[in-house]
PDB file of N, CA and C in Angstrom:
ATOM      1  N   UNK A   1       0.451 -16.256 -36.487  1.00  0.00           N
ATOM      2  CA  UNK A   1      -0.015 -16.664 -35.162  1.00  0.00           C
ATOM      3  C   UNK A   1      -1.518 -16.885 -35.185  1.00  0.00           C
ATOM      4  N   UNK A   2      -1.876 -18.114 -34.348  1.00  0.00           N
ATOM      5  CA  UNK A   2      -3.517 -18.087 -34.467  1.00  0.00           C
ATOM      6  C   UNK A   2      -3.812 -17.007 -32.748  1.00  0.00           C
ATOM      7  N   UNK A   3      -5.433 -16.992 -33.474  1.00  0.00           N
ATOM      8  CA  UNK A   3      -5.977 -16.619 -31.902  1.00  0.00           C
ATOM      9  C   UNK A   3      -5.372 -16.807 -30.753  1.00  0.00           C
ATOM     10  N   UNK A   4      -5.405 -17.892 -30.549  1.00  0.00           N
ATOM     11  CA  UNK A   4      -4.871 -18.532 -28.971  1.00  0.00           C
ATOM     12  C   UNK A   4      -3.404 -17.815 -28.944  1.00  0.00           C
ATOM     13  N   UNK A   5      -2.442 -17.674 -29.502  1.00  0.00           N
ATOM     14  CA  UNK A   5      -1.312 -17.147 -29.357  1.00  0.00           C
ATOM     15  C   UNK A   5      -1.648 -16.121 -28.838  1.00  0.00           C
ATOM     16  N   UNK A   6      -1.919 -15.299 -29.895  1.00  0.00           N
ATOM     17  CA  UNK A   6      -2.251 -13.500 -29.711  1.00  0.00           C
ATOM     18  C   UNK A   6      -3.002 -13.559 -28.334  1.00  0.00           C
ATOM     19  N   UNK A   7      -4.123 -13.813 -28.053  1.00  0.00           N
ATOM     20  CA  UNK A   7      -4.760 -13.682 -26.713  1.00  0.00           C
ATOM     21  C   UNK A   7      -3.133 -13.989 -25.773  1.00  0.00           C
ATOM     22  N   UNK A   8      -2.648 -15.173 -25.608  1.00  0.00           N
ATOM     23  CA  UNK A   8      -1.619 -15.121 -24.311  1.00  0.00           C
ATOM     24  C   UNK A   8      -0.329 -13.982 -24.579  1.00  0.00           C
ATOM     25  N   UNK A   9      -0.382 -13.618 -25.495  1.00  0.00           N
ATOM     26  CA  UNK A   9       0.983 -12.538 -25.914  1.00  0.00           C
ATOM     27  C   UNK A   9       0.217 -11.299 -25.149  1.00  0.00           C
ATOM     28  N   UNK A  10      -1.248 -10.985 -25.808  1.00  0.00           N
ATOM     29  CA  UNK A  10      -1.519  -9.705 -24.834  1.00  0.00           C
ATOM     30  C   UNK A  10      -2.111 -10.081 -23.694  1.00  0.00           C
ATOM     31  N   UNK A  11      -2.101 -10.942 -23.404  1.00  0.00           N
ATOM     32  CA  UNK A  11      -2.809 -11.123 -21.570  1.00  0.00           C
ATOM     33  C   UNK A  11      -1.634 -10.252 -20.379  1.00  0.00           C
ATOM     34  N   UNK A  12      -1.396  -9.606 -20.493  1.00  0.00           N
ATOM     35  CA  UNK A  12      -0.101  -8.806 -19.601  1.00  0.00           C
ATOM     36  C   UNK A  12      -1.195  -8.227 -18.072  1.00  0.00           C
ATOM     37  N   UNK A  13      -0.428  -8.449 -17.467  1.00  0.00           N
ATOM     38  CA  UNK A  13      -0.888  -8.022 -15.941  1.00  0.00           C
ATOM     39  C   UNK A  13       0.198  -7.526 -15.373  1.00  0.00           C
ATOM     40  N   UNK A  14       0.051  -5.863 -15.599  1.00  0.00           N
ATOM     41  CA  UNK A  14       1.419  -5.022 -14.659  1.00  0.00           C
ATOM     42  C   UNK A  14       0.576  -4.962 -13.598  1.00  0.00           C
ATOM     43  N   UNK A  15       1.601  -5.403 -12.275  1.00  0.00           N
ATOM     44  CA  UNK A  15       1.523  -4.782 -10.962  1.00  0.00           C
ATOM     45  C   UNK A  15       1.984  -3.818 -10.250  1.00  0.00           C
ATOM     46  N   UNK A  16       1.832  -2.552  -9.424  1.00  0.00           N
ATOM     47  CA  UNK A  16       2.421  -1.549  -9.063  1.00  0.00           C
ATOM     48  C   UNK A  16       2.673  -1.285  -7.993  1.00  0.00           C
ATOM     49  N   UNK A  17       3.743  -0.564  -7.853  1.00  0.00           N
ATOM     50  CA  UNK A  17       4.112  -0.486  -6.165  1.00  0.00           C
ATOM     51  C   UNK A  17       3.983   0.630  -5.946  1.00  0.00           C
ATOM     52  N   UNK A  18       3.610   1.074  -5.036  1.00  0.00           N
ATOM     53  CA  UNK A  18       2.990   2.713  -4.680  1.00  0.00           C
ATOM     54  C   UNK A  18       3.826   2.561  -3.400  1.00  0.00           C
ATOM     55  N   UNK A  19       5.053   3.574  -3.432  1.00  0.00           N
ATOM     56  CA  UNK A  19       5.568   4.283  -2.071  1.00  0.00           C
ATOM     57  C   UNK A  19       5.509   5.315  -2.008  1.00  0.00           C
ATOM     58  N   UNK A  20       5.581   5.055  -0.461  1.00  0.00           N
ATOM     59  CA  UNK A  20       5.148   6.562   0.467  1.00  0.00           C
ATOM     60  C   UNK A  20       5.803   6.656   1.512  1.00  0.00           C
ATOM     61  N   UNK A  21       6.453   7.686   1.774  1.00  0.00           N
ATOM     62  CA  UNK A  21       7.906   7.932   2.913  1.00  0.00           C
ATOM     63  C   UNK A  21       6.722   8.760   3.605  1.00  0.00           C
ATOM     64  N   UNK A  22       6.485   8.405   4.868  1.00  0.00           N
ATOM     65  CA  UNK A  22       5.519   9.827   5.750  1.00  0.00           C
ATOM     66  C   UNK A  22       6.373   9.453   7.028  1.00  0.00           C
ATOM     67  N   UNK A  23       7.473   9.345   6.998  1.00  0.00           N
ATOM     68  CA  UNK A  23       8.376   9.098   8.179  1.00  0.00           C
ATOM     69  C   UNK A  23       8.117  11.055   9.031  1.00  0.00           C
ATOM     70  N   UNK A  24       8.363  11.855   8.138  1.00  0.00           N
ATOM     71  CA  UNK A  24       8.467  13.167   8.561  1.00  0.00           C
ATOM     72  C   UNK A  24       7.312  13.962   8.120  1.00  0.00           C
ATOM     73  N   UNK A  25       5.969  13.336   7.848  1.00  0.00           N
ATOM     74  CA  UNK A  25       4.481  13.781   8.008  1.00  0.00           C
ATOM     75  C   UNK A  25       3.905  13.804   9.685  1.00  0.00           C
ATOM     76  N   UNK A  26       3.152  14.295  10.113  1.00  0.00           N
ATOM     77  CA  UNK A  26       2.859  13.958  11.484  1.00  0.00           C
ATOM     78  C   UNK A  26       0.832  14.030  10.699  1.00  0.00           C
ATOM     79  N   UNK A  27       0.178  12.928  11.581  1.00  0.00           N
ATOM     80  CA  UNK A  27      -1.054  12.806  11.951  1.00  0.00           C
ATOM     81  C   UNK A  27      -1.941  13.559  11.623  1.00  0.00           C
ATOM     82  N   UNK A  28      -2.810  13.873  10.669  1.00  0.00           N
ATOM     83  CA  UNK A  28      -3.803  13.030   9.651  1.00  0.00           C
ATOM     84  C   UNK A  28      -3.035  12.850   8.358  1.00  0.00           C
ATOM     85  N   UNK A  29      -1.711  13.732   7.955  1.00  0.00           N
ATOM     86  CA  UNK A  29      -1.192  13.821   6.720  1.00  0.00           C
ATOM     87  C   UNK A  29      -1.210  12.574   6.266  1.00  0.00           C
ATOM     88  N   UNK A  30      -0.417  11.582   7.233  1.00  0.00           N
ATOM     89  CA  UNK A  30      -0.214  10.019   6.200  1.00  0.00           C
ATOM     90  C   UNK A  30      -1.091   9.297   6.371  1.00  0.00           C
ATOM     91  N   UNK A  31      -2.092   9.447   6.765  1.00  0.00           N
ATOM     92  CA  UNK A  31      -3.609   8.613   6.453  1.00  0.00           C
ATOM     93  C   UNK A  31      -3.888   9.269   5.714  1.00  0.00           C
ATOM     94  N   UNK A  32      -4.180  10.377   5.074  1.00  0.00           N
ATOM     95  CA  UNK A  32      -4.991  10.828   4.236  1.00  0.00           C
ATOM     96  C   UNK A  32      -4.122  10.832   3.033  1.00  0.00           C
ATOM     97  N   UNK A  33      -3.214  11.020   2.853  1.00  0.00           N
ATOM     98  CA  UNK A  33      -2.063  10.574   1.618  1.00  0.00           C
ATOM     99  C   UNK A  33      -2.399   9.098   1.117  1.00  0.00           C
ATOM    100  N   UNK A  34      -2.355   8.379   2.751  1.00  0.00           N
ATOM    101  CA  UNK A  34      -2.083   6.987   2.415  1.00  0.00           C
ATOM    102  C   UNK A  34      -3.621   5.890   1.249  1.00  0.00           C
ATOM    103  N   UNK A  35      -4.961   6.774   1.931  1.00  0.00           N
ATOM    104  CA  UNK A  35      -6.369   6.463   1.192  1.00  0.00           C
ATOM    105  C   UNK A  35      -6.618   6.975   0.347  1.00  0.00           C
ATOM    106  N   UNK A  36      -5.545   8.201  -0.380  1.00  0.00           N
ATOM    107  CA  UNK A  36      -5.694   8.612  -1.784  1.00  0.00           C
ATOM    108  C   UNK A  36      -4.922   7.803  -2.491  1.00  0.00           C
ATOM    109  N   UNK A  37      -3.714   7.038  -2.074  1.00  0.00           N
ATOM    110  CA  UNK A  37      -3.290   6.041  -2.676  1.00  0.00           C
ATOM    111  C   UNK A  37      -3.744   4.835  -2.916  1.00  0.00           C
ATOM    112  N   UNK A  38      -4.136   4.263  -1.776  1.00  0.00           N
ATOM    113  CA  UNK A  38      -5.536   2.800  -1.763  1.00  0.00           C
ATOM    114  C   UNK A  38      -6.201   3.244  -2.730  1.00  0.00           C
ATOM    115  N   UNK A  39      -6.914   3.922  -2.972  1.00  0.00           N
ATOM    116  CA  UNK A  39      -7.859   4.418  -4.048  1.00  0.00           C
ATOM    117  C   UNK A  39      -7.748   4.416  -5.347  1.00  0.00           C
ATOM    118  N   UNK A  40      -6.192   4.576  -5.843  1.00  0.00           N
ATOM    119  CA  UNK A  40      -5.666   4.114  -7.181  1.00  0.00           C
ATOM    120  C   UNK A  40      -5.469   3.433  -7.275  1.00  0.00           C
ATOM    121  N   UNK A  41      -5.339   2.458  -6.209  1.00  0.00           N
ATOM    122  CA  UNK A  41      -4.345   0.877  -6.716  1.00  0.00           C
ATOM    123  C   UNK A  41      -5.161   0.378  -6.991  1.00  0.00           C
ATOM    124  N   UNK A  42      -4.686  -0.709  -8.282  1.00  0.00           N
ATOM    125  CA  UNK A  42      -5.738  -1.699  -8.505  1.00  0.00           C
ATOM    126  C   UNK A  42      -5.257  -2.862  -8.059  1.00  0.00           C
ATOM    127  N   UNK A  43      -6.210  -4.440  -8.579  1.00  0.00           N
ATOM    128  CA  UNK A  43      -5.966  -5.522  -7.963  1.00  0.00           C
ATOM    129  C   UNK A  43      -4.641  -5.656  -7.965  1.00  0.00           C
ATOM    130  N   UNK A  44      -4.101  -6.416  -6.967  1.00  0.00           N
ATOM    131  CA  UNK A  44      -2.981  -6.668  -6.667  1.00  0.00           C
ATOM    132  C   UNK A  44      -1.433  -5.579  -6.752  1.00  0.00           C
ATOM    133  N   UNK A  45      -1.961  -4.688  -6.649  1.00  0.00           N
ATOM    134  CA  UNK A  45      -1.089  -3.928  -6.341  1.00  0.00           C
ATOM    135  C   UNK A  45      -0.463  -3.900  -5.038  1.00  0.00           C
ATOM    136  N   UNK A  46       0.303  -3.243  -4.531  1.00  0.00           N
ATOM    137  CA  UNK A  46       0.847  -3.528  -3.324  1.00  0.00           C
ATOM    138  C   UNK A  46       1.326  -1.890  -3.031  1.00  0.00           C
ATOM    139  N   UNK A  47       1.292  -1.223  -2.018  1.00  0.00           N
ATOM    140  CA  UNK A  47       1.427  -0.130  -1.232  1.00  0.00           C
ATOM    141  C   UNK A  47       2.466  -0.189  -0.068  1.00  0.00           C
ATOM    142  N   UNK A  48       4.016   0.340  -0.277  1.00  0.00           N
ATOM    143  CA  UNK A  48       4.439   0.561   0.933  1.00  0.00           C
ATOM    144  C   UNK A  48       4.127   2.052   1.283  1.00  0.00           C
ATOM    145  N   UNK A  49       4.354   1.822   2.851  1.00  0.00           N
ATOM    146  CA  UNK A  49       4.029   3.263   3.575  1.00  0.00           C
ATOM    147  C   UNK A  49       5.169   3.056   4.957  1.00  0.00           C
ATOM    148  N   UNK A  50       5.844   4.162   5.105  1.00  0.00           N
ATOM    149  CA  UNK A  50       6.558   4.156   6.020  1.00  0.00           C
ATOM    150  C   UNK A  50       6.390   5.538   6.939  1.00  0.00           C
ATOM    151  N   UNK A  51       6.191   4.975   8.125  1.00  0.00           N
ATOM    152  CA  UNK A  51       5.522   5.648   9.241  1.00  0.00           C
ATOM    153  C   UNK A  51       6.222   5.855  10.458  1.00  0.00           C
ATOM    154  N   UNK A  52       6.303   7.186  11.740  1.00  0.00           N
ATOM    155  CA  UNK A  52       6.953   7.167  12.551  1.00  0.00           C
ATOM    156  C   UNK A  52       5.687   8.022  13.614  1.00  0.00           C
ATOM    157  N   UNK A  53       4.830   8.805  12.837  1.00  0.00           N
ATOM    158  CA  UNK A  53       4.415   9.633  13.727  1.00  0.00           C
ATOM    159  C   UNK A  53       3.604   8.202  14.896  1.00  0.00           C
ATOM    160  N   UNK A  54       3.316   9.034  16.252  1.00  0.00           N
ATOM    161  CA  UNK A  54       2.793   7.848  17.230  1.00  0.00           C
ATOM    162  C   UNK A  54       1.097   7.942  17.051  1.00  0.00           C
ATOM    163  N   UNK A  55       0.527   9.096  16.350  1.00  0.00           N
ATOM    164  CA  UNK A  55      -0.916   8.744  15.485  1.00  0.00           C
ATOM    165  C   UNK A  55      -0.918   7.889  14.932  1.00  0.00           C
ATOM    166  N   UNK A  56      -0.073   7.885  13.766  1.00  0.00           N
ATOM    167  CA  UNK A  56      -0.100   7.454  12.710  1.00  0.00           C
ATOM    168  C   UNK A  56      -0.112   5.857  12.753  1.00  0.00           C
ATOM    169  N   UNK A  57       0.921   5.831  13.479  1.00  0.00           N
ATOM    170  CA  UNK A  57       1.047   4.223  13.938  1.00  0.00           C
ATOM    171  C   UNK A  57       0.204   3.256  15.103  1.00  0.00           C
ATOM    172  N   UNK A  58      -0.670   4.300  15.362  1.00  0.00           N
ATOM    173  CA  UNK A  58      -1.729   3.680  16.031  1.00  0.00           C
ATOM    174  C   UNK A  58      -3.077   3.983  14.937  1.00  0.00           C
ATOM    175  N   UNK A  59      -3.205   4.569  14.165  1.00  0.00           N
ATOM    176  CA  UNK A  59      -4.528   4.625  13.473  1.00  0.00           C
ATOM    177  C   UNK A  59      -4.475   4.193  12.007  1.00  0.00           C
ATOM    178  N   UNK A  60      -3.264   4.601  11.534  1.00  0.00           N
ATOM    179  CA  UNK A  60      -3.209   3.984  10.144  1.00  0.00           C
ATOM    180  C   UNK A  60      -3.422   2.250  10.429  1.00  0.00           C
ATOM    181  N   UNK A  61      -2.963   1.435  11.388  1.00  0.00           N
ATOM    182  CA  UNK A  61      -3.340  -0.195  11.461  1.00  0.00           C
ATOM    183  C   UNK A  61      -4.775  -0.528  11.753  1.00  0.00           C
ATOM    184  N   UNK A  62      -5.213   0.241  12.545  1.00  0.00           N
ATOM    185  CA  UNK A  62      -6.394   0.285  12.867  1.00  0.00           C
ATOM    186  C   UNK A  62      -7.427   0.429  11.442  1.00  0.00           C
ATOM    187  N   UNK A  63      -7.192   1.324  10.950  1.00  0.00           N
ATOM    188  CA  UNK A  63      -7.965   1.982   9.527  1.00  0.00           C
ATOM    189  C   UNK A  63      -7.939   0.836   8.772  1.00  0.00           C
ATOM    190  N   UNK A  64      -6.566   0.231   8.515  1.00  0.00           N
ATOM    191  CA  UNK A  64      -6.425  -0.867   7.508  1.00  0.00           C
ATOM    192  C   UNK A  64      -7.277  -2.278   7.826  1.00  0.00           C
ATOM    193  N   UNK A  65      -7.491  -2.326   8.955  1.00  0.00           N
ATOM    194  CA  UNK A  65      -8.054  -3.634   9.752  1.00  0.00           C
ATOM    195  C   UNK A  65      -9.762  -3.521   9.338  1.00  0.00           C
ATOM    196  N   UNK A  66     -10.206  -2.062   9.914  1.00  0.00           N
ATOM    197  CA  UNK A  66     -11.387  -1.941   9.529  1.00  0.00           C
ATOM    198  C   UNK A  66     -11.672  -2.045   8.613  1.00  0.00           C
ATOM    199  N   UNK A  67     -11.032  -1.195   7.368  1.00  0.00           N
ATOM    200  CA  UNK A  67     -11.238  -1.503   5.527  1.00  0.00           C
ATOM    201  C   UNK A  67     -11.079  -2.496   5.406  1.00  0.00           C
ATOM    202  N   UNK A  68     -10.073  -3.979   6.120  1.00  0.00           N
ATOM    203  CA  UNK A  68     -10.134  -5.297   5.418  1.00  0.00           C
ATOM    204  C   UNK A  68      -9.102  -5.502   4.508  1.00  0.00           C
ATOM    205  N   UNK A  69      -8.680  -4.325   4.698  1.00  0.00           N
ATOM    206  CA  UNK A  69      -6.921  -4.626   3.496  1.00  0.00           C
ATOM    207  C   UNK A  69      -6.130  -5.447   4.494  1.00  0.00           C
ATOM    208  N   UNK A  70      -5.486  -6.599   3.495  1.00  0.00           N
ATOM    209  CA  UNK A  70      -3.765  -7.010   3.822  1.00  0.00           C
ATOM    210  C   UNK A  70      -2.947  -6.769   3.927  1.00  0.00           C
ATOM    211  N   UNK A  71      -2.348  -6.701   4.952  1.00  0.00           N
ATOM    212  CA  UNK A  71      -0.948  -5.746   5.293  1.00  0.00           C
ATOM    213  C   UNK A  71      -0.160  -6.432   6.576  1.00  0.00           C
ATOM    214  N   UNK A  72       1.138  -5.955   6.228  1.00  0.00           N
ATOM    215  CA  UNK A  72       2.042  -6.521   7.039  1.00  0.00           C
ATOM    216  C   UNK A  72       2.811  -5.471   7.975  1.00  0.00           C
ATOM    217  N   UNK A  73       3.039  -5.524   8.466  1.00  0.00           N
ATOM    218  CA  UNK A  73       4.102  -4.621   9.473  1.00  0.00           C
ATOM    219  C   UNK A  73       5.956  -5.119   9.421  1.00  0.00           C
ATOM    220  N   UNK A  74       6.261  -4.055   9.411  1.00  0.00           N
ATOM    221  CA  UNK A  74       7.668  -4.616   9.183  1.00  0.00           C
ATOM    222  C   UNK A  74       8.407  -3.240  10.567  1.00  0.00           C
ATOM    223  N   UNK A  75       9.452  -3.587  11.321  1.00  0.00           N
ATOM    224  CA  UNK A  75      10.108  -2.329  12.198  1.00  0.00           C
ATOM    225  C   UNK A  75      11.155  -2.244  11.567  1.00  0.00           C
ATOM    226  N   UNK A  76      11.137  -1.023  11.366  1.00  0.00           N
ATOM    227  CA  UNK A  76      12.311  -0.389  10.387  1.00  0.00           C
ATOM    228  C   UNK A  76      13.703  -0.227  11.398  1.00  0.00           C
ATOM    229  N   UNK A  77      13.621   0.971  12.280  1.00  0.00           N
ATOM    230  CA  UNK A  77      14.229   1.180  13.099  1.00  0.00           C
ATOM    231  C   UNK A  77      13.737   1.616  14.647  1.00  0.00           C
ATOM    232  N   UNK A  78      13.811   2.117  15.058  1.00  0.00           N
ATOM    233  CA  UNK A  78      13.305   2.319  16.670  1.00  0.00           C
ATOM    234  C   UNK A  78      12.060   3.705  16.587  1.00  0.00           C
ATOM    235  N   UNK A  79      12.419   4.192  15.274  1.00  0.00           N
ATOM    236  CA  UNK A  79      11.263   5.058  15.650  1.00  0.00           C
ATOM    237  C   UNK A  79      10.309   4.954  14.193  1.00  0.00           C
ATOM    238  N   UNK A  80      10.248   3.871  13.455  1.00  0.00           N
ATOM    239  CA  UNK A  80       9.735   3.799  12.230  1.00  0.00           C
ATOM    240  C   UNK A  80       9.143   2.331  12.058  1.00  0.00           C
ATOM    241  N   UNK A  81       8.128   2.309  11.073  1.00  0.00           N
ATOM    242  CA  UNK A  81       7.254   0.930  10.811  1.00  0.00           C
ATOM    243  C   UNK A  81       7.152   0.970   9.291  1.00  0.00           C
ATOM    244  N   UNK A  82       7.422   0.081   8.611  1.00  0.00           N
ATOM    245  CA  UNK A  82       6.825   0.042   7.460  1.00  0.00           C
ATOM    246  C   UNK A  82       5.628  -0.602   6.711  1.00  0.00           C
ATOM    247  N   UNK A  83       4.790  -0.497   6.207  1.00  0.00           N
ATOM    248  CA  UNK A  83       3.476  -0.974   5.908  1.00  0.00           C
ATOM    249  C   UNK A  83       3.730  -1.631   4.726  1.00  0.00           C
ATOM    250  N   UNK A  84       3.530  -3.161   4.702  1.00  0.00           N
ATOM    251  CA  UNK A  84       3.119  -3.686   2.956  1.00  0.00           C
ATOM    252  C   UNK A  84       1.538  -4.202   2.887  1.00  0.00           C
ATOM    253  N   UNK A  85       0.727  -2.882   2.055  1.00  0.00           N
ATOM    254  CA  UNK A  85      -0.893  -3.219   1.934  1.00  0.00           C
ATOM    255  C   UNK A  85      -0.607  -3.979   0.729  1.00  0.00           C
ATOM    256  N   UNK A  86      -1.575  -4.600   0.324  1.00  0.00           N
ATOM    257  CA  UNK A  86      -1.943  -5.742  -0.565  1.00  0.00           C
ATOM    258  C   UNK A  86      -3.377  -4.960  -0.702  1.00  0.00           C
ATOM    259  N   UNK A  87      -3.890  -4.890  -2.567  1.00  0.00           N
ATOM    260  CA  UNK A  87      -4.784  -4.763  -2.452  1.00  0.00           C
ATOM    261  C   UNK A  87      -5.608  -5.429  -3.251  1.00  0.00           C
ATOM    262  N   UNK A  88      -6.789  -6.491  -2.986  1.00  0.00           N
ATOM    263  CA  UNK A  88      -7.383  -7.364  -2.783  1.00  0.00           C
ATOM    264  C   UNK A  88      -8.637  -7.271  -3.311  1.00  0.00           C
TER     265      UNK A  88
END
């Protein structure tokens, strides 16, 4: 194999998914779980977080908006949200 091969054989880019069930955490637990996780991910990683407490789901979106992360909201069921951060 020349150079050019070998370079695209090891060019590998794993991406990781970091979940987090805080359905049955209540308020600061899954924010503060949730920014020790932001904190490991690297580019393009992606973070679910699934949330019920009524803190949580008012401050964890808020938090994410201010930091500038990408994220989506998804409604799980009537008393749950799920978070897909993107990290960027």
């Amino acid at each position: 194999m020349d150079n050019q091969v070998l370079a695209v054989v090891f060019n590998i880019k794993f991406i990781m998914l970091h979940e987090y069930d805080a359905t049955k955490d209540k308020c600061p637990l899954p924010l503060v779980k949730m920014r020790m996780m932001l904190k490991k991910m690297q580019y393009d990683d992606t973070c679910l977080i699934r949330i019920s407490d009524k803190g949580s789901l008012k401050d964890i979106p808020k938090y994410l908006t201010s930091a500038g992360y990408v994220f989506t909201q998804r409604i799980v069921d009537l008393t749950s949200v799920e978070l897909s951060i993107k990290n960027r």
